[in-house]
PDB file of N, CA and C in Angstrom:
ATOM      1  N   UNK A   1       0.837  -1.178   0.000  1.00  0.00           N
ATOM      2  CA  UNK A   1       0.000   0.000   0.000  1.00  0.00           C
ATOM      3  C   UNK A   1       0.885   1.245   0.000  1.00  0.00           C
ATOM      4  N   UNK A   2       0.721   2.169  -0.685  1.00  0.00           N
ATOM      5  CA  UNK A   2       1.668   3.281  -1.438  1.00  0.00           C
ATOM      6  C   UNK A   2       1.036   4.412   0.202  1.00  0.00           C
ATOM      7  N   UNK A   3       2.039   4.677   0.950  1.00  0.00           N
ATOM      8  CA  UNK A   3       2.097   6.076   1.548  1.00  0.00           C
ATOM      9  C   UNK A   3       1.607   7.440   0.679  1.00  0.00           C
ATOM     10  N   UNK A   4       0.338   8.065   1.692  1.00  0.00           N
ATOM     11  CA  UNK A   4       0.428   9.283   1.055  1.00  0.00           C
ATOM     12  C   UNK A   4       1.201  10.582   1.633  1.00  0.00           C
ATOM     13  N   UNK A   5       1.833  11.181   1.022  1.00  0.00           N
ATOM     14  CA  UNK A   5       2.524  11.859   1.717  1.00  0.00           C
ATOM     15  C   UNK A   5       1.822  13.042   1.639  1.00  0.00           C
ATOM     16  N   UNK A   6       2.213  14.308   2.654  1.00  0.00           N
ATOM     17  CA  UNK A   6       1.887  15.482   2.201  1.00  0.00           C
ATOM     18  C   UNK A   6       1.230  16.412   0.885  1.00  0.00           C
ATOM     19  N   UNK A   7       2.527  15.734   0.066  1.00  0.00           N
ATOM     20  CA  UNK A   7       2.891  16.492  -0.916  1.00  0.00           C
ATOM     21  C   UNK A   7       1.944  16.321  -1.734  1.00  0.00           C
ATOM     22  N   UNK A   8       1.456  14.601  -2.080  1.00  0.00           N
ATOM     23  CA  UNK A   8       0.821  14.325  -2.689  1.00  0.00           C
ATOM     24  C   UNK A   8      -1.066  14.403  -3.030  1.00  0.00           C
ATOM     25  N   UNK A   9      -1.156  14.881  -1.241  1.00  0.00           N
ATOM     26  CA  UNK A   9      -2.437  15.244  -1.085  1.00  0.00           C
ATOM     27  C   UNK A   9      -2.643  16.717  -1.365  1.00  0.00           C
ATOM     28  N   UNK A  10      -1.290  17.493  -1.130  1.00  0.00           N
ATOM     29  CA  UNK A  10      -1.306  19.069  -1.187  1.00  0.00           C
ATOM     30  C   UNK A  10      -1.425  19.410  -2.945  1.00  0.00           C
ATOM     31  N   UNK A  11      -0.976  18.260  -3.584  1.00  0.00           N
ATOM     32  CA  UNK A  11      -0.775  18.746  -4.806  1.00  0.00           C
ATOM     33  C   UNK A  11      -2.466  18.724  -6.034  1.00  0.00           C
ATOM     34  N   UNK A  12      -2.909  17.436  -5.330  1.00  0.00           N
ATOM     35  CA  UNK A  12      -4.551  16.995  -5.771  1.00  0.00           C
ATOM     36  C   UNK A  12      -5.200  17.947  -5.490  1.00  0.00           C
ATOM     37  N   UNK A  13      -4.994  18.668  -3.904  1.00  0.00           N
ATOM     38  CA  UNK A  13      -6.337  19.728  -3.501  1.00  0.00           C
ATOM     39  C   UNK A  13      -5.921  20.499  -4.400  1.00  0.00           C
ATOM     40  N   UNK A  14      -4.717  20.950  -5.232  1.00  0.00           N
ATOM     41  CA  UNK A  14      -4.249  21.985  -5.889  1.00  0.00           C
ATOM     42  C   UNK A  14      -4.743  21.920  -7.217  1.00  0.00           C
ATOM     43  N   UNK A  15      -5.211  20.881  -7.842  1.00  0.00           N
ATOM     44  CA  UNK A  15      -5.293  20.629  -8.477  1.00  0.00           C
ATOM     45  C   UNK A  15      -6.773  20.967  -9.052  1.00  0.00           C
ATOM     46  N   UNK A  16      -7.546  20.223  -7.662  1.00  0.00           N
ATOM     47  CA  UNK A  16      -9.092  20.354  -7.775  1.00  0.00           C
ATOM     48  C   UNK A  16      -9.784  21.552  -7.600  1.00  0.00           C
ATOM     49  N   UNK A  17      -8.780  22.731  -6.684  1.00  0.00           N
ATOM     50  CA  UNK A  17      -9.043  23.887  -6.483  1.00  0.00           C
ATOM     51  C   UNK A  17      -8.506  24.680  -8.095  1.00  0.00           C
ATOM     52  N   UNK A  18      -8.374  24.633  -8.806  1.00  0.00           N
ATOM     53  CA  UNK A  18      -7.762  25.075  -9.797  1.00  0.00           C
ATOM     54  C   UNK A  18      -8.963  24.964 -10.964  1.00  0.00           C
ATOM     55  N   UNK A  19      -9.474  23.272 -10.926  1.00  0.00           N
ATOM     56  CA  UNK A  19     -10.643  22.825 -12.061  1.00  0.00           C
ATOM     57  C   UNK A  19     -11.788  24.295 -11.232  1.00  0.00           C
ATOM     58  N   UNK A  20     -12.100  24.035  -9.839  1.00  0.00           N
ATOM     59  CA  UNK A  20     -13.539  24.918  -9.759  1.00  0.00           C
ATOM     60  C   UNK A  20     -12.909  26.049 -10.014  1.00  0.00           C
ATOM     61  N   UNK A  21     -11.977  26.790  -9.919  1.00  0.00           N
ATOM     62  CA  UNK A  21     -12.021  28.176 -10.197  1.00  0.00           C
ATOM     63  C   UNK A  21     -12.295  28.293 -11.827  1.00  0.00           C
ATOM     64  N   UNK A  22     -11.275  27.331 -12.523  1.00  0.00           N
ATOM     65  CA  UNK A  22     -11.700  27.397 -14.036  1.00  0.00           C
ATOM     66  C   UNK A  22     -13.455  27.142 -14.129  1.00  0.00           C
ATOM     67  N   UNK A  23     -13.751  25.973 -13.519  1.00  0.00           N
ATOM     68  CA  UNK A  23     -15.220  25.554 -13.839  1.00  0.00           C
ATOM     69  C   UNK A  23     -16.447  27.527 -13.843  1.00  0.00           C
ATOM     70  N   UNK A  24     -16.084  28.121 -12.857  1.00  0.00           N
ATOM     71  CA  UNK A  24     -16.807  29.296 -12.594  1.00  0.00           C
ATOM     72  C   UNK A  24     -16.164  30.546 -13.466  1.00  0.00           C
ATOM     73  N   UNK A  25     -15.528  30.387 -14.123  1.00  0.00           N
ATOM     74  CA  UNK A  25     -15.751  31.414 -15.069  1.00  0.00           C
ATOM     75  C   UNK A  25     -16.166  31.338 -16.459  1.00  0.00           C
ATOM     76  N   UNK A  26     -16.847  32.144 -16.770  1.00  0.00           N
ATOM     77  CA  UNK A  26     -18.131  32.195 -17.997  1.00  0.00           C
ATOM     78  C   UNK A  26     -16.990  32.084 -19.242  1.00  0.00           C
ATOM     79  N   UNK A  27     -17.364  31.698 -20.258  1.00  0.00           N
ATOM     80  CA  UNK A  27     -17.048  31.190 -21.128  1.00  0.00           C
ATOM     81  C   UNK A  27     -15.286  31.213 -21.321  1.00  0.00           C
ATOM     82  N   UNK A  28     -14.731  29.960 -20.488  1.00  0.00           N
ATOM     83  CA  UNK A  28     -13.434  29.816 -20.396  1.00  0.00           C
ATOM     84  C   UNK A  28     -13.101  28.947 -21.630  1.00  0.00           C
ATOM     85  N   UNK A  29     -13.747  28.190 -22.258  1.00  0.00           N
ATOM     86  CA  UNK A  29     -12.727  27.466 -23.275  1.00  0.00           C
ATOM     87  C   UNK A  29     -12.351  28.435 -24.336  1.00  0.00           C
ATOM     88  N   UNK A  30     -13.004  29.679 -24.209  1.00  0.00           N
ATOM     89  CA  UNK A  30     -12.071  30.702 -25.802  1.00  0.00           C
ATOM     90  C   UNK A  30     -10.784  31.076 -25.155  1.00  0.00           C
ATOM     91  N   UNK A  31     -10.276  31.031 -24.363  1.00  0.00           N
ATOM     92  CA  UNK A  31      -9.066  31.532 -23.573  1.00  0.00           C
ATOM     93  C   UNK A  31      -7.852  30.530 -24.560  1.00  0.00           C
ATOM     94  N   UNK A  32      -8.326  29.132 -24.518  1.00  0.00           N
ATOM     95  CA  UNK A  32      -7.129  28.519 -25.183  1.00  0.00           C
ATOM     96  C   UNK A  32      -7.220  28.628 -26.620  1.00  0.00           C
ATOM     97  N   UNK A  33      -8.386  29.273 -27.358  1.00  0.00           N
ATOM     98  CA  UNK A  33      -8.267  29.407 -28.750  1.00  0.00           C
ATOM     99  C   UNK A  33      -7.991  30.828 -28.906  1.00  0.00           C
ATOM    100  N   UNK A  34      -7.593  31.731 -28.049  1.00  0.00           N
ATOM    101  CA  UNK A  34      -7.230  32.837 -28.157  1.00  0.00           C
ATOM    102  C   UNK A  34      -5.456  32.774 -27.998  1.00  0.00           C
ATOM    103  N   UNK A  35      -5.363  32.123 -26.994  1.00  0.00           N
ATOM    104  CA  UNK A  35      -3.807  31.650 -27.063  1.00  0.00           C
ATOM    105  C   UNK A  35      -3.201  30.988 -28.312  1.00  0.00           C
ATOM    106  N   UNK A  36      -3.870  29.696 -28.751  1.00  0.00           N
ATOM    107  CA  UNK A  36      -3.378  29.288 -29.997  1.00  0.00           C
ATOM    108  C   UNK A  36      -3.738  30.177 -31.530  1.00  0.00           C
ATOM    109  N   UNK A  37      -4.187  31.446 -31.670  1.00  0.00           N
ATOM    110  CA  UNK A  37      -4.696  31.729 -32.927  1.00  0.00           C
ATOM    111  C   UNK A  37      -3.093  33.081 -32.212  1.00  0.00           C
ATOM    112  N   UNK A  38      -2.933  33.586 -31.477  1.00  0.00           N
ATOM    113  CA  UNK A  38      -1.810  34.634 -30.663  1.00  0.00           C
ATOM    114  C   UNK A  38      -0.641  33.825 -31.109  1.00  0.00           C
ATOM    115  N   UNK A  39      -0.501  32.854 -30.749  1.00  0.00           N
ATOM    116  CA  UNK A  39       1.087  31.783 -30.990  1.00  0.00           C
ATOM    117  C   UNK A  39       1.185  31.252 -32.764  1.00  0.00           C
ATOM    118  N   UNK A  40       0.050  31.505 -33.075  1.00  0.00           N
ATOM    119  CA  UNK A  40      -0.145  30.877 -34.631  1.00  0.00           C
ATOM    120  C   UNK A  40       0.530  32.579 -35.158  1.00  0.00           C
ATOM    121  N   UNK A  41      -0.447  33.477 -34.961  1.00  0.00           N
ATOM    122  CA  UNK A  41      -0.301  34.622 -35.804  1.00  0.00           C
ATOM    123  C   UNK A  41       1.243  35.107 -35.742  1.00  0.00           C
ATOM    124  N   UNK A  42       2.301  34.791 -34.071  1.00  0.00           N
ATOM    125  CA  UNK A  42       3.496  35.631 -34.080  1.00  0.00           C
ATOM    126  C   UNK A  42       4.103  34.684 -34.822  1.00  0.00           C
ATOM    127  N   UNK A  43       3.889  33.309 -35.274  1.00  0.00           N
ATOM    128  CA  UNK A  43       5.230  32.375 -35.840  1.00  0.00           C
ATOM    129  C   UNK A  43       5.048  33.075 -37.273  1.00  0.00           C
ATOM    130  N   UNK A  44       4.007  32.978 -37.607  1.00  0.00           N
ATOM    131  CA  UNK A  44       3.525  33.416 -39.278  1.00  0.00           C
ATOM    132  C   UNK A  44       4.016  34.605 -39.609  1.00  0.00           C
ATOM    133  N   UNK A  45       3.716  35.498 -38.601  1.00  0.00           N
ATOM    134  CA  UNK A  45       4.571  36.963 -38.717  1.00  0.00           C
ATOM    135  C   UNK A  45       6.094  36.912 -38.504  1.00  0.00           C
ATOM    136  N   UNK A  46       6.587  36.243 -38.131  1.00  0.00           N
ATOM    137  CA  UNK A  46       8.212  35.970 -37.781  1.00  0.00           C
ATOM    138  C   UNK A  46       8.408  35.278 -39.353  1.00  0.00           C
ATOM    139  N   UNK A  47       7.785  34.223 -39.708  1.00  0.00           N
ATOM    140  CA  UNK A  47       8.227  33.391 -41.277  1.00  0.00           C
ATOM    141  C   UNK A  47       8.232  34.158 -42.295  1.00  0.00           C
ATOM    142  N   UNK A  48       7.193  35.336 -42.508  1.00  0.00           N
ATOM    143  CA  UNK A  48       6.984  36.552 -43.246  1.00  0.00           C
ATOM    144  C   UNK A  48       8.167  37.461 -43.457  1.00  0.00           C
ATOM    145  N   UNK A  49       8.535  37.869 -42.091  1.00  0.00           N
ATOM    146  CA  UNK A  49       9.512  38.800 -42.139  1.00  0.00           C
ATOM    147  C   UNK A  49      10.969  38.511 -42.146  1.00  0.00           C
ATOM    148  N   UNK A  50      11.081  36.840 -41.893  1.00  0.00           N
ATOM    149  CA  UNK A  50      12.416  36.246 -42.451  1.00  0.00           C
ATOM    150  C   UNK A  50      12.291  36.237 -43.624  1.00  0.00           C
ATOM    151  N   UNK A  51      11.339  35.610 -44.511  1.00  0.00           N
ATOM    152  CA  UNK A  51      11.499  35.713 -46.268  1.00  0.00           C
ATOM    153  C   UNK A  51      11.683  36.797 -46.695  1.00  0.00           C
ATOM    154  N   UNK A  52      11.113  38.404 -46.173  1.00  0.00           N
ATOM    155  CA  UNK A  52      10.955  39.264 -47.087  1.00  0.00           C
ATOM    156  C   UNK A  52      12.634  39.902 -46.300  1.00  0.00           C
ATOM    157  N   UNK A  53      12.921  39.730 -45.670  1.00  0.00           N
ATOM    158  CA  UNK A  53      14.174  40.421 -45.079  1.00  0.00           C
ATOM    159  C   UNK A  53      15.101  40.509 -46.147  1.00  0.00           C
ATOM    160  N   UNK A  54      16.147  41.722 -46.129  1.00  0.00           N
ATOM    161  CA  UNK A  54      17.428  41.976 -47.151  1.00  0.00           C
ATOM    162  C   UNK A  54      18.252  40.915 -47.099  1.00  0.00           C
ATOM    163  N   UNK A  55      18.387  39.852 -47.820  1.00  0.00           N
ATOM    164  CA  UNK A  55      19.489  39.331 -48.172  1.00  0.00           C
ATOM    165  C   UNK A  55      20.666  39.511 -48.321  1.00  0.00           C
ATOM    166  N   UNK A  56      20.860  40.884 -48.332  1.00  0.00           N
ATOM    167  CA  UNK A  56      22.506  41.147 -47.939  1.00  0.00           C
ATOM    168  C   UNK A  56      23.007  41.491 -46.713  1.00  0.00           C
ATOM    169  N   UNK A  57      21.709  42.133 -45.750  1.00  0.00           N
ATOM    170  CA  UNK A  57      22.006  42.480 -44.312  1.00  0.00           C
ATOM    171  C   UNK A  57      22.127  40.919 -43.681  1.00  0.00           C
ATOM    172  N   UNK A  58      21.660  40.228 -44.189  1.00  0.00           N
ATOM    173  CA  UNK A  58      21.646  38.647 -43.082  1.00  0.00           C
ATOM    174  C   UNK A  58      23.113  38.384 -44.050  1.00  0.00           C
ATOM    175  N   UNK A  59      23.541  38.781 -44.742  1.00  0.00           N
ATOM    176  CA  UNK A  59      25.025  37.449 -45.493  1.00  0.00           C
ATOM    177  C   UNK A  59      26.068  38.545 -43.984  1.00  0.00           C
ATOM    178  N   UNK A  60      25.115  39.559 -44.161  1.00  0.00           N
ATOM    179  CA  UNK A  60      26.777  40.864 -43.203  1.00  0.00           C
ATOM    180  C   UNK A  60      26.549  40.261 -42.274  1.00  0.00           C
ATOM    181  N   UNK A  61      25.249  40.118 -41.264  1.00  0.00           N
ATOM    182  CA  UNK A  61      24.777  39.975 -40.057  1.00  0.00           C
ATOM    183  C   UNK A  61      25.690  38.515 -39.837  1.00  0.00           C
ATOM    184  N   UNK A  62      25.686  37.436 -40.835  1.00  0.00           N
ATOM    185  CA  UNK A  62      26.010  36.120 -40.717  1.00  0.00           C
ATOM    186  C   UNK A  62      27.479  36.071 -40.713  1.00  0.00           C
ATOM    187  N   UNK A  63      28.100  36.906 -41.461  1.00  0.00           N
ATOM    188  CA  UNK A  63      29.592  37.197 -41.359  1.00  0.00           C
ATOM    189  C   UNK A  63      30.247  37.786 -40.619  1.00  0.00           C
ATOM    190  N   UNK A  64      29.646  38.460 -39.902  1.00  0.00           N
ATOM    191  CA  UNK A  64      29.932  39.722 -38.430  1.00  0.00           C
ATOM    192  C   UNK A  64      30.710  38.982 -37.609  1.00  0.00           C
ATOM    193  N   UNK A  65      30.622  37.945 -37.326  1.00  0.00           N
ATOM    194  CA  UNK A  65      31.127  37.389 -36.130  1.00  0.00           C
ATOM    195  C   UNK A  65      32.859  36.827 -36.323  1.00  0.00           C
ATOM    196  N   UNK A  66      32.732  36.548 -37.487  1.00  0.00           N
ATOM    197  CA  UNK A  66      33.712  35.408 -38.527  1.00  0.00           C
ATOM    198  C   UNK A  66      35.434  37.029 -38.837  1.00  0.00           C
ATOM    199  N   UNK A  67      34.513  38.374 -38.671  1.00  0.00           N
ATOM    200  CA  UNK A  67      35.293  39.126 -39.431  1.00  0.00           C
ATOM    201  C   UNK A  67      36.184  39.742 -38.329  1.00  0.00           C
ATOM    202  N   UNK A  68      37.416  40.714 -38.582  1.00  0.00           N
ATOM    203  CA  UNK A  68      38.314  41.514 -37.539  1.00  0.00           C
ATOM    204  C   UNK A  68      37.855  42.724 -37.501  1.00  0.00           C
ATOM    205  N   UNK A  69      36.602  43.072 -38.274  1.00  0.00           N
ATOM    206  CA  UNK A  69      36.362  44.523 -38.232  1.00  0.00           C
ATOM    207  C   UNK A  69      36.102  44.846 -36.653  1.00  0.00           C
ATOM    208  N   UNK A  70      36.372  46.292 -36.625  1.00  0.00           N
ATOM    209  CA  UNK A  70      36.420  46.730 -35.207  1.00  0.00           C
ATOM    210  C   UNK A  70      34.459  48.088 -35.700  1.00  0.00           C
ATOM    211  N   UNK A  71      34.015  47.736 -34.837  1.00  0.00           N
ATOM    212  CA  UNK A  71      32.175  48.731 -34.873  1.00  0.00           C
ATOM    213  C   UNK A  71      32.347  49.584 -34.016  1.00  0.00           C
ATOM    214  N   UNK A  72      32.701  51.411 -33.856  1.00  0.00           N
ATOM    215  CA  UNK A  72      32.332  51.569 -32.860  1.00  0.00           C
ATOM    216  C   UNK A  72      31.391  52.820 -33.175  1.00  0.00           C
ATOM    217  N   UNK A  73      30.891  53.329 -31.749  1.00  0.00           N
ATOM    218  CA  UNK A  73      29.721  54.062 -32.059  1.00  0.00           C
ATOM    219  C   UNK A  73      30.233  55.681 -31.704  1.00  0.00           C
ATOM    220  N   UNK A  74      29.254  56.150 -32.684  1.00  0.00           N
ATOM    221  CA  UNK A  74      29.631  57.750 -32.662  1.00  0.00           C
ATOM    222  C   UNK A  74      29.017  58.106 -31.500  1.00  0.00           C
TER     223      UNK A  74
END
């Protein structure tokens, strides 16, 4: 017979206290389709603005590291 420990009972009430707070608020399942359409739209906007980006600033940007030039600022 498996010991219950503390932890394990502290973690269930945590658990079940968590479902009723979700259960009582009014229309909670758009919360996760608001999150996934938010995480959809920034990747799509990030893939966008890698394709359309200057191709010669990413060959400099990619070579920057590789070179002895010295950058400094006015």
């Amino acid at each position: 017979m498996r010991k219950r420990t503390h932890k394990t009972v502290s973690a269930k009430l945590n658990n079940i206290m968590i479902k009723n707070s979700l259960a009582s608020i009014s229309d909670v399942a758009i919360y996760p389709v608001i999150s996934l359409t938010i995480f959809v739209a920034f990747f799509v906007l990030l893939g966008y603005m890698v394709f359309r980006a200057d191709k010669k600033y990413i060959k400099h940007m990619e070579e920057m590291p590789l070179t002895d030039e010295v950058y400094q600022k006015d």
